[in-house]
Structures are given as structure tokens and as C-alpha cells.
C-alpha atoms as a PDB file:
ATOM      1  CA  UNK A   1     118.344-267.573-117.486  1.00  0.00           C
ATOM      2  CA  UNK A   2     119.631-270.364-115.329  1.00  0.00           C
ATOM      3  CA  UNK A   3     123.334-270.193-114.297  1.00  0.00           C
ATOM      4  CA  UNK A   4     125.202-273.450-112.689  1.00  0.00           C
ATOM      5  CA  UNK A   5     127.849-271.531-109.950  1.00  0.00           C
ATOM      6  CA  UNK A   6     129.445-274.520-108.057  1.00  0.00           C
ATOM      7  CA  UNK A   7     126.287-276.491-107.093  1.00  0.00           C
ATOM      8  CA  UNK A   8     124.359-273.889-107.132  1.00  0.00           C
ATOM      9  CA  UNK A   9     121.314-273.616-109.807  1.00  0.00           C
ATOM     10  CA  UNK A  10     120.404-269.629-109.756  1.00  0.00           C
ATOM     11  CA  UNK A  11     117.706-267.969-111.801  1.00  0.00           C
ATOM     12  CA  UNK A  12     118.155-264.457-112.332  1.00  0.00           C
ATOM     13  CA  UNK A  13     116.903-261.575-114.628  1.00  0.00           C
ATOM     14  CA  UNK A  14     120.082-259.604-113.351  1.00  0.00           C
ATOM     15  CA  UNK A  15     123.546-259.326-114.258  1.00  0.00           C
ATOM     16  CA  UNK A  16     126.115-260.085-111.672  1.00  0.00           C
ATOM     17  CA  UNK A  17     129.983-260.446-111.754  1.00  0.00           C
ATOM     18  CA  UNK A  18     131.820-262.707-109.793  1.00  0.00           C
ATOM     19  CA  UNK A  19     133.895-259.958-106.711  1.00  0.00           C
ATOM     20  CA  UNK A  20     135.870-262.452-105.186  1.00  0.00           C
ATOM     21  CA  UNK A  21     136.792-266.065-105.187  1.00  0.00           C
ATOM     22  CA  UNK A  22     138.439-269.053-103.280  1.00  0.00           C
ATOM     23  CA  UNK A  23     138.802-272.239-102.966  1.00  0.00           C
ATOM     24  CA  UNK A  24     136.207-272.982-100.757  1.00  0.00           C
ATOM     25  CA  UNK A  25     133.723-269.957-102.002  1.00  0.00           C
ATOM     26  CA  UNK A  26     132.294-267.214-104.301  1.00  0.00           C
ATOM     27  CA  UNK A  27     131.054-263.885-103.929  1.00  0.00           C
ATOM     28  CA  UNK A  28     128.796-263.096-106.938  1.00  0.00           C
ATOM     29  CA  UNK A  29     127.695-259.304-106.834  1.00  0.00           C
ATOM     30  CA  UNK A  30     123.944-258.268-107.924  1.00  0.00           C
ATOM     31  CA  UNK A  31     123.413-254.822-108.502  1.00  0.00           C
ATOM     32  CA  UNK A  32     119.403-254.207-108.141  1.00  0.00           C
ATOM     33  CA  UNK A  33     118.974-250.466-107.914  1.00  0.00           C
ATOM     34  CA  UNK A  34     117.669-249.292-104.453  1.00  0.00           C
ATOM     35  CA  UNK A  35     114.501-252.034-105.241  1.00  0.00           C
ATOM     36  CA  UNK A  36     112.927-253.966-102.339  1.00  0.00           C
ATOM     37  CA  UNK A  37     113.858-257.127-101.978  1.00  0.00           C
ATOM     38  CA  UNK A  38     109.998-259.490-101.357  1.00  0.00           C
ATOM     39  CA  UNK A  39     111.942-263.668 -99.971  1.00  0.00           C
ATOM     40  CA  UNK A  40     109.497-266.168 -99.834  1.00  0.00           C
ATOM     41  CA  UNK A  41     109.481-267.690 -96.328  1.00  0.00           C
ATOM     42  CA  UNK A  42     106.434-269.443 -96.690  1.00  0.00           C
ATOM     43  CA  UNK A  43     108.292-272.643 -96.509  1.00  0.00           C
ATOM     44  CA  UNK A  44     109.789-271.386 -92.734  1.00  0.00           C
ATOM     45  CA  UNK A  45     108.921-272.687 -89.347  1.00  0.00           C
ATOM     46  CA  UNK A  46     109.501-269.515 -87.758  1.00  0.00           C
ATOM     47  CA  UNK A  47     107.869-266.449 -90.863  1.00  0.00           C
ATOM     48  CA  UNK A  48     103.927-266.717 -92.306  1.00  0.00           C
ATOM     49  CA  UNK A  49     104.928-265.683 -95.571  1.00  0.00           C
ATOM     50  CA  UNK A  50     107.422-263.051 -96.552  1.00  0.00           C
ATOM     51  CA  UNK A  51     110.349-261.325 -95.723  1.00  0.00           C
ATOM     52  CA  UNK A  52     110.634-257.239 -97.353  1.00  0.00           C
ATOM     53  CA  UNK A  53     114.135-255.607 -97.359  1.00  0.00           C
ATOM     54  CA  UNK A  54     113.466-252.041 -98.580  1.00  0.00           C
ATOM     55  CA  UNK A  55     115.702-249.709-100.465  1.00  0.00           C
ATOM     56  CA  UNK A  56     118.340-252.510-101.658  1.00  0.00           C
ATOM     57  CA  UNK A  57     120.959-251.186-103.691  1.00  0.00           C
ATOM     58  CA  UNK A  58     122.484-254.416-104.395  1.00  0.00           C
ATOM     59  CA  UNK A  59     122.922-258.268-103.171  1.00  0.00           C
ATOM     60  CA  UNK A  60     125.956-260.571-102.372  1.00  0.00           C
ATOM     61  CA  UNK A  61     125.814-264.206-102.709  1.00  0.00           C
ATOM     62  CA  UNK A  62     128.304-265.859-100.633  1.00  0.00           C
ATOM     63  CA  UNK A  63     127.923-269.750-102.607  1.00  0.00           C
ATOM     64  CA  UNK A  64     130.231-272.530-100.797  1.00  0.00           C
ATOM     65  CA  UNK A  65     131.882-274.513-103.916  1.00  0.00           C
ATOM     66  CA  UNK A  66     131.851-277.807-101.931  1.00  0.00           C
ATOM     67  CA  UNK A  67     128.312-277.875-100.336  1.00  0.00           C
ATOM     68  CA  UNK A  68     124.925-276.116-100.423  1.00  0.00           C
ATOM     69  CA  UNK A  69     125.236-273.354 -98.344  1.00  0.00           C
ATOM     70  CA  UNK A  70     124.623-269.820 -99.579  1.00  0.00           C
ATOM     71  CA  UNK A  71     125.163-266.205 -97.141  1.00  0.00           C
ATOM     72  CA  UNK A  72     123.185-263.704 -98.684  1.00  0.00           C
ATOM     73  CA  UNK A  73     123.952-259.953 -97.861  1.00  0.00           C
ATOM     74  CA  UNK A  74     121.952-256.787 -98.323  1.00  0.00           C
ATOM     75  CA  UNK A  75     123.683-253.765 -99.304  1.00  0.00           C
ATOM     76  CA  UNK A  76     122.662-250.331 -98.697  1.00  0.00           C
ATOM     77  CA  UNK A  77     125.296-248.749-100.893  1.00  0.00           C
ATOM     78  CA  UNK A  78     127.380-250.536-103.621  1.00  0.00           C
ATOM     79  CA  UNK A  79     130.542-250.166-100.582  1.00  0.00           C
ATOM     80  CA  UNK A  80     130.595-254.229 -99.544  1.00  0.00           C
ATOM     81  CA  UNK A  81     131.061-252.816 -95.772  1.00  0.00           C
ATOM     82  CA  UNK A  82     127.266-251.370 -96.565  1.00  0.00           C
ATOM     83  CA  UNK A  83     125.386-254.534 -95.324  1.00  0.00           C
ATOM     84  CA  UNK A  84     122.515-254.508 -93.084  1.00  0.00           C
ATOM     85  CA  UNK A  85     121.059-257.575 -93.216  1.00  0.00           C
ATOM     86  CA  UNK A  86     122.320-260.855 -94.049  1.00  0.00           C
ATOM     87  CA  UNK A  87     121.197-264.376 -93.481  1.00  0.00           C
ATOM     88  CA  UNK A  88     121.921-268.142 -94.614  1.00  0.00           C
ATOM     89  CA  UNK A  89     120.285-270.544 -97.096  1.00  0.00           C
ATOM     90  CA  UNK A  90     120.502-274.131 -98.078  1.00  0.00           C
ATOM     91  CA  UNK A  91     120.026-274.708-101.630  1.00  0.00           C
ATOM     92  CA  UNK A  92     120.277-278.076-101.955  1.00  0.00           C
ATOM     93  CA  UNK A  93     118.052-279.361-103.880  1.00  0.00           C
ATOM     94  CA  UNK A  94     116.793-276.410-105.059  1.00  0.00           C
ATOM     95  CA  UNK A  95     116.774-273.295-107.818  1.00  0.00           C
ATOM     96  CA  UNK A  96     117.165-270.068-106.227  1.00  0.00           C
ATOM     97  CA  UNK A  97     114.915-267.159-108.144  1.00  0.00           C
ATOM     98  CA  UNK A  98     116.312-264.018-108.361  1.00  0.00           C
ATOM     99  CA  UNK A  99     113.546-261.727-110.350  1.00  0.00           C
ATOM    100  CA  UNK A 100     112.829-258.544-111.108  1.00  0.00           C
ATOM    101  CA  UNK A 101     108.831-258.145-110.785  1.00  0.00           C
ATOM    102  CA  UNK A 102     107.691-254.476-111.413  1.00  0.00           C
ATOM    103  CA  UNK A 103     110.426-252.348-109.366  1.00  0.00           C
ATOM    104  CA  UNK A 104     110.859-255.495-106.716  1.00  0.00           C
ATOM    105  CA  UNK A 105     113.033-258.200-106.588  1.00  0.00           C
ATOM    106  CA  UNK A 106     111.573-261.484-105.316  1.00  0.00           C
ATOM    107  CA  UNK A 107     114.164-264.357-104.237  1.00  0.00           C
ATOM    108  CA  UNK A 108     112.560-267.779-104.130  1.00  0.00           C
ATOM    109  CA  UNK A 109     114.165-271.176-103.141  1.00  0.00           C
ATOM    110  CA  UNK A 110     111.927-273.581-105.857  1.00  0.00           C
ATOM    111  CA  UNK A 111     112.478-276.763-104.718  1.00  0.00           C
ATOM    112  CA  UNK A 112     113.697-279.674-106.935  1.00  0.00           C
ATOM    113  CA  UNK A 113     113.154-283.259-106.232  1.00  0.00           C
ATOM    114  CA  UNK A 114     115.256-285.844-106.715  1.00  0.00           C
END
């Protein structure tokens, strides 16, 4: 199911429930069950393909309201001081896919043109 949050267009097969909000951002909390986490990087300069994240127990999406910026944190436990990884993505123009594919979650940035 696609969800509109702010400009964001996100694609999930998971529940989430908004944690905190502002008026310049949202925190949208994913709960995903100690999966891995597979992110597409194909489209990087810098990865070949992929990016794992093992042993998630669940994912925050920081989503600016104004632009297309997005700070995605991995959480070890579902404490939100429990992050060990977290990184930045521009959505615009895009979908983000959050999926659940046989025990894994895969989060894709599907482009959308204009």
C-alpha cells in the first residue's frame, strides 16, 4: 500500500505509527522483527550493489515536511537510543519500498519521472 507522509510517497507491507512530530518533521516507527534489512545501492557512486543491516528490530524514518530529505535509523532494540546505523536519503522524485521478502526487508528508492 502506498502512503503520502508530507512529500513523501512510501510503499510498505508494514505497519508503522507516527512517534513524534513537528513542524518541520516526522518520525514514523517500523517495527520489522530482528529481519535484515537488503538497500539497494545500485544506483550509488560509492556501493556495487547492496547494503545488509542484520538483526534489525525495527526502522525510524526521519521525513522533512518541507523538502525531500529522509534520516533513516536502524534499531537494535525497540529503545529509540538503540541505533547503530543511520544514514540520509533524497526522495525526491521517488517511491521509497519498504518490503517484506521472505524474513528480509528490502528498501528501494524507485525512481519517478516527471
Amino acid at each position: 500500500m502506498i502512503y503520502n507522509i508530507g512529500n513523501l510517497k512510501l510503499d510498505s507491507d508494514f505497519e508503522f505509527r507516527v512517534i513524534r512530530e513537528t513542524e518541520e518533521d516526522i518520525d514514523i516507527f517500523v517495527d520489522i522483527n530482528y529481519r535484515s534489512v537488503d538497500i539497494d545501492a545500485s544506483d550509488s557512486r560509492m556501493f556495487s550493489s547492496r547494503i545488509q543491516f542484520p538483526f534489525v528490530r525495527a526502522i525510524i524514518l526521519r521525513i522533512d515536511k518541507e523538502g525531500h530529505d529522509m534520516t533513516v535509523h536502524m534499531l537494535r532494540n525497540i529503545d529509540l537510543l538503540s541505533a547503530f546505523a543511520n544514514f540520509e536519503i533524497d526522495f525526491s522524485h521517488s517511491t521509497i519500498a519498504l518490503k517484506n521478502e521472505y524474513e528480509k526487508v528490502t528498501l528501494n528508492r524507485i525512481f519517478n519521472p516527471l
